[in-house]
PDB file of N, CA and C in Angstrom:
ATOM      1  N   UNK A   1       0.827  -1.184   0.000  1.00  0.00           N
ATOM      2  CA  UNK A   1       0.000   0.000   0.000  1.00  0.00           C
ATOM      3  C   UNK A   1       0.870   1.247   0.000  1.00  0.00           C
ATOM      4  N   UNK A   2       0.266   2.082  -1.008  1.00  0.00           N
ATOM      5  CA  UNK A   2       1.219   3.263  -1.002  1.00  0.00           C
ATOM      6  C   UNK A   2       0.586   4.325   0.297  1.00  0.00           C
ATOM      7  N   UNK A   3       1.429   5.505   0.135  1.00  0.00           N
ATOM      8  CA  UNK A   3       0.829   6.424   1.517  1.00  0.00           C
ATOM      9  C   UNK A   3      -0.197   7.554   1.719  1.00  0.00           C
ATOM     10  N   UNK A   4      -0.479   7.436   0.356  1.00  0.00           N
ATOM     11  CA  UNK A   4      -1.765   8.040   0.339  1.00  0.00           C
ATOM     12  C   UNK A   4      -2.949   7.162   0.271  1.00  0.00           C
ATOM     13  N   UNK A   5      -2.555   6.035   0.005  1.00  0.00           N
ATOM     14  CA  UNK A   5      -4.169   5.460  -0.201  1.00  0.00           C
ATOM     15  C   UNK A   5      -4.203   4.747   1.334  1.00  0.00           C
ATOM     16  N   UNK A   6      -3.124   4.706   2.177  1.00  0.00           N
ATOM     17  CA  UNK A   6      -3.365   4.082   3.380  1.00  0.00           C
ATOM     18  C   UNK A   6      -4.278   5.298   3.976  1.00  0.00           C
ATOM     19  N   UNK A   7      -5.763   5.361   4.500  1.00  0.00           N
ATOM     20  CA  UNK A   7      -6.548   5.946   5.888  1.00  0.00           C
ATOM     21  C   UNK A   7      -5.356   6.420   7.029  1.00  0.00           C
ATOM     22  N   UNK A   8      -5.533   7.839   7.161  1.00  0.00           N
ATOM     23  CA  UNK A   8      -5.210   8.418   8.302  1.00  0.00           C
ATOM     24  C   UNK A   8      -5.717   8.054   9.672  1.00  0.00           C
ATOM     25  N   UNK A   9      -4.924   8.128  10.439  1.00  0.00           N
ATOM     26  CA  UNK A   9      -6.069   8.312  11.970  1.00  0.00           C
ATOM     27  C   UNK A   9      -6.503   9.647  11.920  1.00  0.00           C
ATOM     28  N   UNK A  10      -7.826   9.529  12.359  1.00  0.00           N
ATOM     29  CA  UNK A  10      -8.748  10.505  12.846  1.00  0.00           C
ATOM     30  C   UNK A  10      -8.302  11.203  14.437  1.00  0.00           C
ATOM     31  N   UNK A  11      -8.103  12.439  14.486  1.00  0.00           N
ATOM     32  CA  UNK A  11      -7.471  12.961  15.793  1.00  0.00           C
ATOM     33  C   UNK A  11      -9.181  12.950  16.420  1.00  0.00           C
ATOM     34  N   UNK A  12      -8.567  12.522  17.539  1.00  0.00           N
ATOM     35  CA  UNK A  12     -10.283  12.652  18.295  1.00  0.00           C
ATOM     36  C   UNK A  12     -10.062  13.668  19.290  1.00  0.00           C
ATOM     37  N   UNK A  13     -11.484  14.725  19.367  1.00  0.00           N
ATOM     38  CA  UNK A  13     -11.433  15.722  19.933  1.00  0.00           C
ATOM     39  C   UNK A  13     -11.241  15.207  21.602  1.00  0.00           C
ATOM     40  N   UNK A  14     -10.338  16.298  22.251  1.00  0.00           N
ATOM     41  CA  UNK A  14     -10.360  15.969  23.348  1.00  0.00           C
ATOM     42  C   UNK A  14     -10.706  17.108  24.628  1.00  0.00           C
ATOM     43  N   UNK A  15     -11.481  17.031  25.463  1.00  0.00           N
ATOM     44  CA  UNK A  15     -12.205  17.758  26.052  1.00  0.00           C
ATOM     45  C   UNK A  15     -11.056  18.337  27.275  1.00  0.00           C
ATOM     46  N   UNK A  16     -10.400  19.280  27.448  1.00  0.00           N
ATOM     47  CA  UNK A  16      -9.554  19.469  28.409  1.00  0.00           C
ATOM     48  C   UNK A  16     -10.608  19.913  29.742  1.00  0.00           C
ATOM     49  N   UNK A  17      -9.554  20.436  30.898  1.00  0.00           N
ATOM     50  CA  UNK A  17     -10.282  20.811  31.849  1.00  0.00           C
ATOM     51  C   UNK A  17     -10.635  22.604  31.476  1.00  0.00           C
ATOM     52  N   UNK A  18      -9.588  23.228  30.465  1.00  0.00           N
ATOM     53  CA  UNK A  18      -9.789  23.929  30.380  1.00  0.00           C
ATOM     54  C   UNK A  18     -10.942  24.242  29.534  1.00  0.00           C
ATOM     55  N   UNK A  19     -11.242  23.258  28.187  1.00  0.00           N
ATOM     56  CA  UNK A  19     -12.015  23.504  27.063  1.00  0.00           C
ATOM     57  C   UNK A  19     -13.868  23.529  28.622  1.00  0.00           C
ATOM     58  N   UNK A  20     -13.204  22.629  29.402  1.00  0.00           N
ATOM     59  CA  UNK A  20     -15.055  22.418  30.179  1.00  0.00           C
ATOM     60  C   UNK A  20     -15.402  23.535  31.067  1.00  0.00           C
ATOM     61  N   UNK A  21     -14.256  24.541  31.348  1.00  0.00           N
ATOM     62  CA  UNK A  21     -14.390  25.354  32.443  1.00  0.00           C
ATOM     63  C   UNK A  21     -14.647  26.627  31.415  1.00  0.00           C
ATOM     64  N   UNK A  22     -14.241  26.731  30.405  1.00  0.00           N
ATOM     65  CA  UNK A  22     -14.498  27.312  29.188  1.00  0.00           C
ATOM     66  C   UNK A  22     -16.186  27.471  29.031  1.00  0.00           C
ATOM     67  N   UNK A  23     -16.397  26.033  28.662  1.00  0.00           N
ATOM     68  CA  UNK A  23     -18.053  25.802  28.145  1.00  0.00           C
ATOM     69  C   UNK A  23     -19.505  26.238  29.322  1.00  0.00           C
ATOM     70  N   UNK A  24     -18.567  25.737  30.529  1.00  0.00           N
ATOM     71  CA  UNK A  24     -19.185  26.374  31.557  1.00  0.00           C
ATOM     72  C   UNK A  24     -19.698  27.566  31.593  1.00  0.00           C
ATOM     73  N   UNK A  25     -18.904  28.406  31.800  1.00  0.00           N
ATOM     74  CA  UNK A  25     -18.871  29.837  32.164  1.00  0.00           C
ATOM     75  C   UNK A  25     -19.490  30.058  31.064  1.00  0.00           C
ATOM     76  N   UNK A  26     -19.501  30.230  29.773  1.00  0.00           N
ATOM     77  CA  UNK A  26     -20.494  30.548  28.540  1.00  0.00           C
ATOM     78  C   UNK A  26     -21.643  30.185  28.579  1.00  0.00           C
ATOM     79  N   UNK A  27     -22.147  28.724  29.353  1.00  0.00           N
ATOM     80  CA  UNK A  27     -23.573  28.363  29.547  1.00  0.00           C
ATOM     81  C   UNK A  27     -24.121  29.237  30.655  1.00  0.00           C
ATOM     82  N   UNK A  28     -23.175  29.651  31.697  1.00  0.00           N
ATOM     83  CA  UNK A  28     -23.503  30.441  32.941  1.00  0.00           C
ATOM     84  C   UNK A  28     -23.754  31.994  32.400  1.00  0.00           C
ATOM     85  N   UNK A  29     -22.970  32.141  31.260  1.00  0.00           N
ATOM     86  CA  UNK A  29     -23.483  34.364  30.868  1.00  0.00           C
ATOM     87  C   UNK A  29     -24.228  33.621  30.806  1.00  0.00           C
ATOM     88  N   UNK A  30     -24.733  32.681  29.306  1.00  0.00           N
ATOM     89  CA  UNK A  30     -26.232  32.745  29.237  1.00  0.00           C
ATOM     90  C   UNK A  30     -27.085  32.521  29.643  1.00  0.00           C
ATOM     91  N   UNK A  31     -27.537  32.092  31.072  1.00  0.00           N
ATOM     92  CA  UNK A  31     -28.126  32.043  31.738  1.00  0.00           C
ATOM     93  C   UNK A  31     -28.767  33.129  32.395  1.00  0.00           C
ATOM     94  N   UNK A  32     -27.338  33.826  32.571  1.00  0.00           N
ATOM     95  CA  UNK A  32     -27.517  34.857  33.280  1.00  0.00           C
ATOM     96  C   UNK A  32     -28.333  36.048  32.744  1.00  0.00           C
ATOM     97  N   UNK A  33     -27.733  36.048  31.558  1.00  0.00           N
ATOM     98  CA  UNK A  33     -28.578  37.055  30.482  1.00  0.00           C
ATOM     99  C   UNK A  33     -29.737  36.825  30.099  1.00  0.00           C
ATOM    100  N   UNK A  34     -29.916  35.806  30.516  1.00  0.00           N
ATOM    101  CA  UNK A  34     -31.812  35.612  30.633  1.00  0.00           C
ATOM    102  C   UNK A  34     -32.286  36.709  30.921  1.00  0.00           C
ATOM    103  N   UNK A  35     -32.565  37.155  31.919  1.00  0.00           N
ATOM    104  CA  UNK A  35     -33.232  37.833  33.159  1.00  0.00           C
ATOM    105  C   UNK A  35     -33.076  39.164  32.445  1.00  0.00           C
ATOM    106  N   UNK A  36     -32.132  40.060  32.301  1.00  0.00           N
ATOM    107  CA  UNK A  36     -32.141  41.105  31.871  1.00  0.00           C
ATOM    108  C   UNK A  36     -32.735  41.407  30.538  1.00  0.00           C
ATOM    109  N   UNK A  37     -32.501  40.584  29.507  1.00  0.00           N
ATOM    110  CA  UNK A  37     -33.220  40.244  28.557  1.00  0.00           C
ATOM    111  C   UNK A  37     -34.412  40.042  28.299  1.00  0.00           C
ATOM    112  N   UNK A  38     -35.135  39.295  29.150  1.00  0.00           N
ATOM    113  CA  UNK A  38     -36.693  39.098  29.317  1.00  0.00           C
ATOM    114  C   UNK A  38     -37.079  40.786  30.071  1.00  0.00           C
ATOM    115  N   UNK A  39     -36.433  41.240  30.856  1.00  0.00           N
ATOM    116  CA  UNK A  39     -37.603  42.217  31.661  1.00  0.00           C
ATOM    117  C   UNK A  39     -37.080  43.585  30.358  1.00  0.00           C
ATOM    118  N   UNK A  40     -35.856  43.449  29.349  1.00  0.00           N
ATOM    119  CA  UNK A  40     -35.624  44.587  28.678  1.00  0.00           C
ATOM    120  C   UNK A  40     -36.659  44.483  27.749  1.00  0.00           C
ATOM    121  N   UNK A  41     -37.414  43.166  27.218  1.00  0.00           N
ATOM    122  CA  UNK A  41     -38.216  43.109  26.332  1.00  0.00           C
ATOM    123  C   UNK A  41     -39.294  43.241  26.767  1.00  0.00           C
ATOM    124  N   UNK A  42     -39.862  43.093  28.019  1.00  0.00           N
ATOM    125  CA  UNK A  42     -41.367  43.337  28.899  1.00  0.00           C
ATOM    126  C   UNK A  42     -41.395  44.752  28.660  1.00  0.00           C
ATOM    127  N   UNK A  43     -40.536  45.599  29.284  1.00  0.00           N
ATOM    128  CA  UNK A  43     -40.004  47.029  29.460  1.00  0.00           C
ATOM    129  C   UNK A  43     -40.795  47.727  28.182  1.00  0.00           C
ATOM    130  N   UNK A  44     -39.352  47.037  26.918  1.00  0.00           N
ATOM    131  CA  UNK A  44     -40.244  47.507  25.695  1.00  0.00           C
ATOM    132  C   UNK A  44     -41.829  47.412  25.331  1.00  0.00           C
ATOM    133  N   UNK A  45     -42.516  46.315  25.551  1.00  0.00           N
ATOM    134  CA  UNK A  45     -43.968  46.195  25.506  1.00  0.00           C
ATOM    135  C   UNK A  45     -44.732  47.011  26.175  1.00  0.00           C
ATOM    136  N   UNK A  46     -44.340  47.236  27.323  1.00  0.00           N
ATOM    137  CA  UNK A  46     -44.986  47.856  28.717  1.00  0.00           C
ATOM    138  C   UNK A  46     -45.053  49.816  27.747  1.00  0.00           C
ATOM    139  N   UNK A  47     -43.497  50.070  27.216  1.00  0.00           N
ATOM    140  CA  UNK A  47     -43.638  51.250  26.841  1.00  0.00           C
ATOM    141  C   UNK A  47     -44.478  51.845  25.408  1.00  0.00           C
ATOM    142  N   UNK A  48     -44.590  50.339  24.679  1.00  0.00           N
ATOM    143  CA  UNK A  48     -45.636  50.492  23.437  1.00  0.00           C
ATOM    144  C   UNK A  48     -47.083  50.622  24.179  1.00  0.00           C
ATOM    145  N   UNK A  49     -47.270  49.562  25.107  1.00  0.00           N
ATOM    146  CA  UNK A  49     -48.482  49.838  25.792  1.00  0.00           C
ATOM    147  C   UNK A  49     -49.407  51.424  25.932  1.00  0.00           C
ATOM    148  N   UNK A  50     -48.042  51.850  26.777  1.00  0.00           N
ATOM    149  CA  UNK A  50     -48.373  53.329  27.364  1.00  0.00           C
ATOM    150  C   UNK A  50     -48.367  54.218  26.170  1.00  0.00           C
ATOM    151  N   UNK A  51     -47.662  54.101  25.093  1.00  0.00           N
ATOM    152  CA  UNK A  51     -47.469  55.037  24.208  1.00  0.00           C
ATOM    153  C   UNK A  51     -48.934  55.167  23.296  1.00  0.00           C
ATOM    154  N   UNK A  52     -49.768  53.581  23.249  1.00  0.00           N
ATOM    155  CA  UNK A  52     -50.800  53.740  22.524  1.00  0.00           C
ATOM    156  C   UNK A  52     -51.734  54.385  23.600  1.00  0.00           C
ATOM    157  N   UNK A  53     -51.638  53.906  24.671  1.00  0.00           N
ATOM    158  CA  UNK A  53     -52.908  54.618  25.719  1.00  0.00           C
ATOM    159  C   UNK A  53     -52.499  56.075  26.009  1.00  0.00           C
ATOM    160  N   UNK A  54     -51.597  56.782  25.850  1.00  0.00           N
ATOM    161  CA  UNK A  54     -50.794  58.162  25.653  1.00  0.00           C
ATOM    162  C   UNK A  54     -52.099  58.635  24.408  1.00  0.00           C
ATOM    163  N   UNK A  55     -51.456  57.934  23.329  1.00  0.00           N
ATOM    164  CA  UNK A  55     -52.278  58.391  21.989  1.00  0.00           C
ATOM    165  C   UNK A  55     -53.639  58.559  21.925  1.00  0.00           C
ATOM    166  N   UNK A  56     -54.196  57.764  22.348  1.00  0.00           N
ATOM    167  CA  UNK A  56     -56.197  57.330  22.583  1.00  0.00           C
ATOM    168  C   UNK A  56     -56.550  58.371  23.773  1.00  0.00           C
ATOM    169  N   UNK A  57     -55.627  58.787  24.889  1.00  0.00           N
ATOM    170  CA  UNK A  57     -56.123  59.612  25.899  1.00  0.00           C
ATOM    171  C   UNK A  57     -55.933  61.197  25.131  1.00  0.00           C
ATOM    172  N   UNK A  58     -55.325  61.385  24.769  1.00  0.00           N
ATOM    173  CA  UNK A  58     -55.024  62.375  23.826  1.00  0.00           C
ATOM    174  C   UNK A  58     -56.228  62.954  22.643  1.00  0.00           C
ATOM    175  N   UNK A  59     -56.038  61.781  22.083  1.00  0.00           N
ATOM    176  CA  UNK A  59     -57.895  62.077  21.069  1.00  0.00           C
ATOM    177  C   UNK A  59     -58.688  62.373  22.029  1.00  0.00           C
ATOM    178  N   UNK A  60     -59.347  62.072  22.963  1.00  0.00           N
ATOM    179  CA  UNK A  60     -60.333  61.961  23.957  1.00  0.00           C
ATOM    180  C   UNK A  60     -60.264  63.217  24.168  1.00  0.00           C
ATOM    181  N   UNK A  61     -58.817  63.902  24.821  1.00  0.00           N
ATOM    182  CA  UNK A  61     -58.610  65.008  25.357  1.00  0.00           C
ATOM    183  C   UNK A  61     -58.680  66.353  24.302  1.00  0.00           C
ATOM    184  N   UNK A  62     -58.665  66.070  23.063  1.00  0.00           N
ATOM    185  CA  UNK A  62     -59.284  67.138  22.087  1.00  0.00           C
ATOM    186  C   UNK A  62     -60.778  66.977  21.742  1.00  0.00           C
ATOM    187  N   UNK A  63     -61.160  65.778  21.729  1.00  0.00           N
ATOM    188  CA  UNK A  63     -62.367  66.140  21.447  1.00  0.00           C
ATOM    189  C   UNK A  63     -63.577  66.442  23.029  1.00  0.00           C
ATOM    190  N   UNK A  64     -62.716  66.167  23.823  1.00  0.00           N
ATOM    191  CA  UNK A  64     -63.539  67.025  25.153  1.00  0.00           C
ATOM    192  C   UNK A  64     -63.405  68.384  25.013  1.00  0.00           C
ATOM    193  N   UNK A  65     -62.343  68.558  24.789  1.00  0.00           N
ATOM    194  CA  UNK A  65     -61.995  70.180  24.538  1.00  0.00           C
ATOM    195  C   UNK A  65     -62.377  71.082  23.173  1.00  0.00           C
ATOM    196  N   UNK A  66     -62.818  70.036  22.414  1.00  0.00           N
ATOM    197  CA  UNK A  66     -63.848  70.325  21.353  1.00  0.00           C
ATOM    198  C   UNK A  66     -65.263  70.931  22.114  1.00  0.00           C
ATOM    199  N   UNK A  67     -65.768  69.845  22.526  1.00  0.00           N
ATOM    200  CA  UNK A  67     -67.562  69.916  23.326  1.00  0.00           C
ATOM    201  C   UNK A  67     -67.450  70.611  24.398  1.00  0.00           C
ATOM    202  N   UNK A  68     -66.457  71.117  25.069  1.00  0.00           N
ATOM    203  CA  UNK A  68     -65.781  72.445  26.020  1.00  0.00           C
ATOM    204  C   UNK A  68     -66.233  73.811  24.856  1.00  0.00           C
ATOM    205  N   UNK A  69     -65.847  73.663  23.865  1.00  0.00           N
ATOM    206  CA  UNK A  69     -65.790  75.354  22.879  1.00  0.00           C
ATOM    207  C   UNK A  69     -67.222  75.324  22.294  1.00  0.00           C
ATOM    208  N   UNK A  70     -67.649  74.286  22.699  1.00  0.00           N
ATOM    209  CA  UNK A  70     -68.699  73.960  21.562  1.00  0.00           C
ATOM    210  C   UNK A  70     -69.957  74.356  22.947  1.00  0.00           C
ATOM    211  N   UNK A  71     -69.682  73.831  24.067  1.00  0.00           N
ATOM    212  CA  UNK A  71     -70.999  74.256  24.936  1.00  0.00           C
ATOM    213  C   UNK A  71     -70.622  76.043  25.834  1.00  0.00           C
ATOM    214  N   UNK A  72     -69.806  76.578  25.023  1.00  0.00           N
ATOM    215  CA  UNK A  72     -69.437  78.038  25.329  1.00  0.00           C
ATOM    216  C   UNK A  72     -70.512  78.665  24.392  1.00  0.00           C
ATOM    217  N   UNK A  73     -71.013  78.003  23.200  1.00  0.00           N
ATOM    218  CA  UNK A  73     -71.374  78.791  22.320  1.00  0.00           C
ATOM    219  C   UNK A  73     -72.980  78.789  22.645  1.00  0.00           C
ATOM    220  N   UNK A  74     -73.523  80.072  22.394  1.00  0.00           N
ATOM    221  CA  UNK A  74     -75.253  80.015  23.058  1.00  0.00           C
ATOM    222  C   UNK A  74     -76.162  79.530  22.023  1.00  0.00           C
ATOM    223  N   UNK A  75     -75.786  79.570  21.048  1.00  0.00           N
ATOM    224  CA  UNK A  75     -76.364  78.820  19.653  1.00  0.00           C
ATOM    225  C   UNK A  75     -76.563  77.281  20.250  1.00  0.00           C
ATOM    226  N   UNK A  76     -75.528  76.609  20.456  1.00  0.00           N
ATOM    227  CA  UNK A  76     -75.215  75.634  20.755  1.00  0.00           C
ATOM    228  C   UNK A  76     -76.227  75.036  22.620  1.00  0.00           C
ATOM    229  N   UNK A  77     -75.674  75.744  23.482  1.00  0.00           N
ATOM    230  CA  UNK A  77     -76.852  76.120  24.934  1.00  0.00           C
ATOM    231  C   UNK A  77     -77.952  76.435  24.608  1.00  0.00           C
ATOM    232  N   UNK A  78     -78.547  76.700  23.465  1.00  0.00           N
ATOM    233  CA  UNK A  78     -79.663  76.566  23.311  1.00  0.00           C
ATOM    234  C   UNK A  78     -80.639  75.400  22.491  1.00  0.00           C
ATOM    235  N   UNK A  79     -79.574  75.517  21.762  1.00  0.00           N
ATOM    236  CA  UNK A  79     -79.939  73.980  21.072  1.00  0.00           C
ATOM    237  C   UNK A  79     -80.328  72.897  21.788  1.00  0.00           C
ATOM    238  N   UNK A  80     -78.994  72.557  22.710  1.00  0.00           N
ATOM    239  CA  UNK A  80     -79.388  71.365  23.546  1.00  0.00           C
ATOM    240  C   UNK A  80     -80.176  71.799  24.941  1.00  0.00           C
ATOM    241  N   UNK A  81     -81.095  73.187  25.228  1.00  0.00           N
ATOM    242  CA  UNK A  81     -81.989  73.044  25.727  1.00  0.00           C
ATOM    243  C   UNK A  81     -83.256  72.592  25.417  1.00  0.00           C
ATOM    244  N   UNK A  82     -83.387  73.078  23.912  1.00  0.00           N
ATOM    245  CA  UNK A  82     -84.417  73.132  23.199  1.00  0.00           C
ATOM    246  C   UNK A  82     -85.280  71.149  22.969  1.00  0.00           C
ATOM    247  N   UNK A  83     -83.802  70.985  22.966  1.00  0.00           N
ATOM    248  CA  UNK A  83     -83.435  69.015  22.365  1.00  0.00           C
ATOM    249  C   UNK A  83     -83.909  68.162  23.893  1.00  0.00           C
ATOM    250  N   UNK A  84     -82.724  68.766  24.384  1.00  0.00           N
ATOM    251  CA  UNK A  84     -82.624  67.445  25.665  1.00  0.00           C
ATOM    252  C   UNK A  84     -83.689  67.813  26.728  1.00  0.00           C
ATOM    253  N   UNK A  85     -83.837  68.834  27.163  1.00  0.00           N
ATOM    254  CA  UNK A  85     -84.882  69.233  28.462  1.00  0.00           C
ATOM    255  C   UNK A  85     -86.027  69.761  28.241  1.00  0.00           C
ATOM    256  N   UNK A  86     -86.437  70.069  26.482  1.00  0.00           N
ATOM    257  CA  UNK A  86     -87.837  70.184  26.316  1.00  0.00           C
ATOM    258  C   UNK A  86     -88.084  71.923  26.691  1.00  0.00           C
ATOM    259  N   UNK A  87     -87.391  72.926  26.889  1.00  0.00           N
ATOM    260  CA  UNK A  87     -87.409  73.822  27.240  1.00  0.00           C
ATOM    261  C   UNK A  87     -87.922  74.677  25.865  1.00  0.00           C
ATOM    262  N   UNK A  88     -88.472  75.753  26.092  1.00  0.00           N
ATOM    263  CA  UNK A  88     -88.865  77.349  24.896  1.00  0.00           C
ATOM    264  C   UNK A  88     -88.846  78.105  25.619  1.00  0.00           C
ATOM    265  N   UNK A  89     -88.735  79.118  24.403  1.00  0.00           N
ATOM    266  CA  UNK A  89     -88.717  80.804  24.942  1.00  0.00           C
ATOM    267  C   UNK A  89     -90.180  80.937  25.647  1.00  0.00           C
ATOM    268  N   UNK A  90     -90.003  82.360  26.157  1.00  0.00           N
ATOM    269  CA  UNK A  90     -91.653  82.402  26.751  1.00  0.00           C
ATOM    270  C   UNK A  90     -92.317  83.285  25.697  1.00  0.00           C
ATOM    271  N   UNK A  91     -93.674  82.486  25.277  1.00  0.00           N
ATOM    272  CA  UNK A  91     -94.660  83.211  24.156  1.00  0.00           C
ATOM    273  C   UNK A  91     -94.489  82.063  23.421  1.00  0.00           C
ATOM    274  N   UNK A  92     -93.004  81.089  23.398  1.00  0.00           N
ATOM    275  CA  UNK A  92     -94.043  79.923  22.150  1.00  0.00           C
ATOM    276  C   UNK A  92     -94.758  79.013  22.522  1.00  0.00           C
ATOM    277  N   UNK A  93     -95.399  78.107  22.231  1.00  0.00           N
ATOM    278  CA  UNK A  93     -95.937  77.005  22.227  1.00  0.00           C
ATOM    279  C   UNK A  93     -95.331  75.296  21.443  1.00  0.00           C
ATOM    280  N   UNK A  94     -94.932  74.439  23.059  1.00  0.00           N
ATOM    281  CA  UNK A  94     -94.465  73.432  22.826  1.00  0.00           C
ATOM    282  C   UNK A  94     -95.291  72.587  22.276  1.00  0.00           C
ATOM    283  N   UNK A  95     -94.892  71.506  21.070  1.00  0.00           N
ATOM    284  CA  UNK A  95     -95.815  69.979  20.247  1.00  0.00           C
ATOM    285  C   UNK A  95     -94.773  69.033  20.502  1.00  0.00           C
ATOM    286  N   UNK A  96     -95.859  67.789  20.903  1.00  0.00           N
ATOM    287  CA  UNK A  96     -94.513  66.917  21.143  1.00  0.00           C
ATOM    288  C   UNK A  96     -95.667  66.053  20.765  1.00  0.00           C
ATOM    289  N   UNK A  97     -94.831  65.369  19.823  1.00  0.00           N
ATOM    290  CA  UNK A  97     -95.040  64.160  18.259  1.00  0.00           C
ATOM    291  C   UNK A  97     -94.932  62.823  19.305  1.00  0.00           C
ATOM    292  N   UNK A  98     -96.504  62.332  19.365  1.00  0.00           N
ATOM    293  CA  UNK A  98     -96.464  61.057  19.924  1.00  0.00           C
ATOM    294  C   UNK A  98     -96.751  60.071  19.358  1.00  0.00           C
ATOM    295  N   UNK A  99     -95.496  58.775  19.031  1.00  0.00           N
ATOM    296  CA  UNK A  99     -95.628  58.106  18.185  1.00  0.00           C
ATOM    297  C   UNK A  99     -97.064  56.991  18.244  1.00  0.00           C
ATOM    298  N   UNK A 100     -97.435  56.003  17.255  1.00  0.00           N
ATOM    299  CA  UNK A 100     -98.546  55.075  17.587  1.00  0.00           C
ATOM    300  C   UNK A 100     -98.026  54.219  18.672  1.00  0.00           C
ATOM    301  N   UNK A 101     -96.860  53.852  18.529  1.00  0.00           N
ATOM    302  CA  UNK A 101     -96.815  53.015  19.392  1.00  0.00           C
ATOM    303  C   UNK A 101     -96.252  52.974  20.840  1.00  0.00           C
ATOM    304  N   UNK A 102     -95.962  53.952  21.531  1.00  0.00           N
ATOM    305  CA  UNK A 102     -95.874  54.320  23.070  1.00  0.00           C
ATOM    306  C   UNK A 102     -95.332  55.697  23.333  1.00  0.00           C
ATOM    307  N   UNK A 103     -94.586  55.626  24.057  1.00  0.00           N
ATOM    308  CA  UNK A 103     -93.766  57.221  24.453  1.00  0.00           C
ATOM    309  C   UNK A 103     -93.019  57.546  23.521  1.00  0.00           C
ATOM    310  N   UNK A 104     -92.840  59.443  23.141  1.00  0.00           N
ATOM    311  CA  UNK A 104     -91.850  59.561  22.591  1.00  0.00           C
ATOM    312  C   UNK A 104     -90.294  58.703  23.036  1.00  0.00           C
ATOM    313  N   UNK A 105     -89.785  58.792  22.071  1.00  0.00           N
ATOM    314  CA  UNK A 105     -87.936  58.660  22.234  1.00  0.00           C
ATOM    315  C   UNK A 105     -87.617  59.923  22.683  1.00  0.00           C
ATOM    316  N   UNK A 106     -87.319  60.039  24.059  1.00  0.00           N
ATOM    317  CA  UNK A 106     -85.926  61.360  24.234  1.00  0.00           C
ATOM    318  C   UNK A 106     -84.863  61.350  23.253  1.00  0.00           C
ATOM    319  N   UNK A 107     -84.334  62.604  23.227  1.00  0.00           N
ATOM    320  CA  UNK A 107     -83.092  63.337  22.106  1.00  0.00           C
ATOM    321  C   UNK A 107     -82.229  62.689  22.973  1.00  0.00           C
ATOM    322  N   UNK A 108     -81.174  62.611  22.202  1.00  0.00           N
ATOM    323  CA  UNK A 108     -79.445  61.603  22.732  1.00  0.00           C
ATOM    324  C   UNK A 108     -79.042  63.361  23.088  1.00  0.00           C
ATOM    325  N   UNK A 109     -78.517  62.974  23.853  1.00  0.00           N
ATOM    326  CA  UNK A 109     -77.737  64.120  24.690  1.00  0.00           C
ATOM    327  C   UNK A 109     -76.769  64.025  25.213  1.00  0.00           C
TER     328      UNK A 109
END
C-alpha cells in the first residue's frame, strides 16, 4: 500500500479541563442574560403599551376640549336646551309628536 491510499487516523477531539471550564462559564453568561433580557423586552412592551394609551387619551382630550368650545357657544346652549330638556322661549308654544306606538324617544344628549 502506497501512503496516500493508506486511511489516516482521525485525531479525536479531546475535552480538556480547560475547554469544560471554558463551556461552563459561557452556559452560565447565558443564563444569566436571561433575566435582563426578558424584563428589557417586557419594558419595551410595557412602553408600546403606554405610548398607545398616551395616543387614545389624547384624542379623547381634544375632542372634550372640542364639546368644552362647543358648549361656550349660546347657539349651541340653546340647542341642547331646546333638544334634551324640552325647554322654549316664553310666548311659544311646545308639540310633542307622539308616536302610535308608546312614548316619545328622548333626544341623545
Amino acid at each position: 500500500m502506497s501512503a496516500r491510499t493508506q486511511a489516516l487516523p482521525r485525531s479525536r477531539v479531546r475535552l480538556t479541563a480547560r475547554a469544560a471550564i471554558l463551556a461552563v462559564l459561557i452556559v452560565l453568561a447565558f443564563a444569566v442574560s436571561l433575566v435582563p433580557i426578558r424584563e428589557y423586552l417586557a419594558q419595551r412592551a410595557q412602553i408600546a403599551r403606554l405610548e398607545n394609551q398616551t395616543s387614545m387619551l389624547s384624542t379623547a382630550n381634544r375632542q372634550l376640549e372640542n364639546r368644552v368650545a362647543a358648549l361656550h357657544d349660546p347657539q349651541e346652549l340653546e340647542r341642547l336646551a331646546r333638544a334634551c330638556l324640552g325647554m322654549i322661549r316664553p310666548g311659544e308654544t311646545a308639540f310633542v309628536v307622539v308616536p302610535k306606538h308608546g312614548a316619545p324617544q328622548p333626544a341623545r344628549c
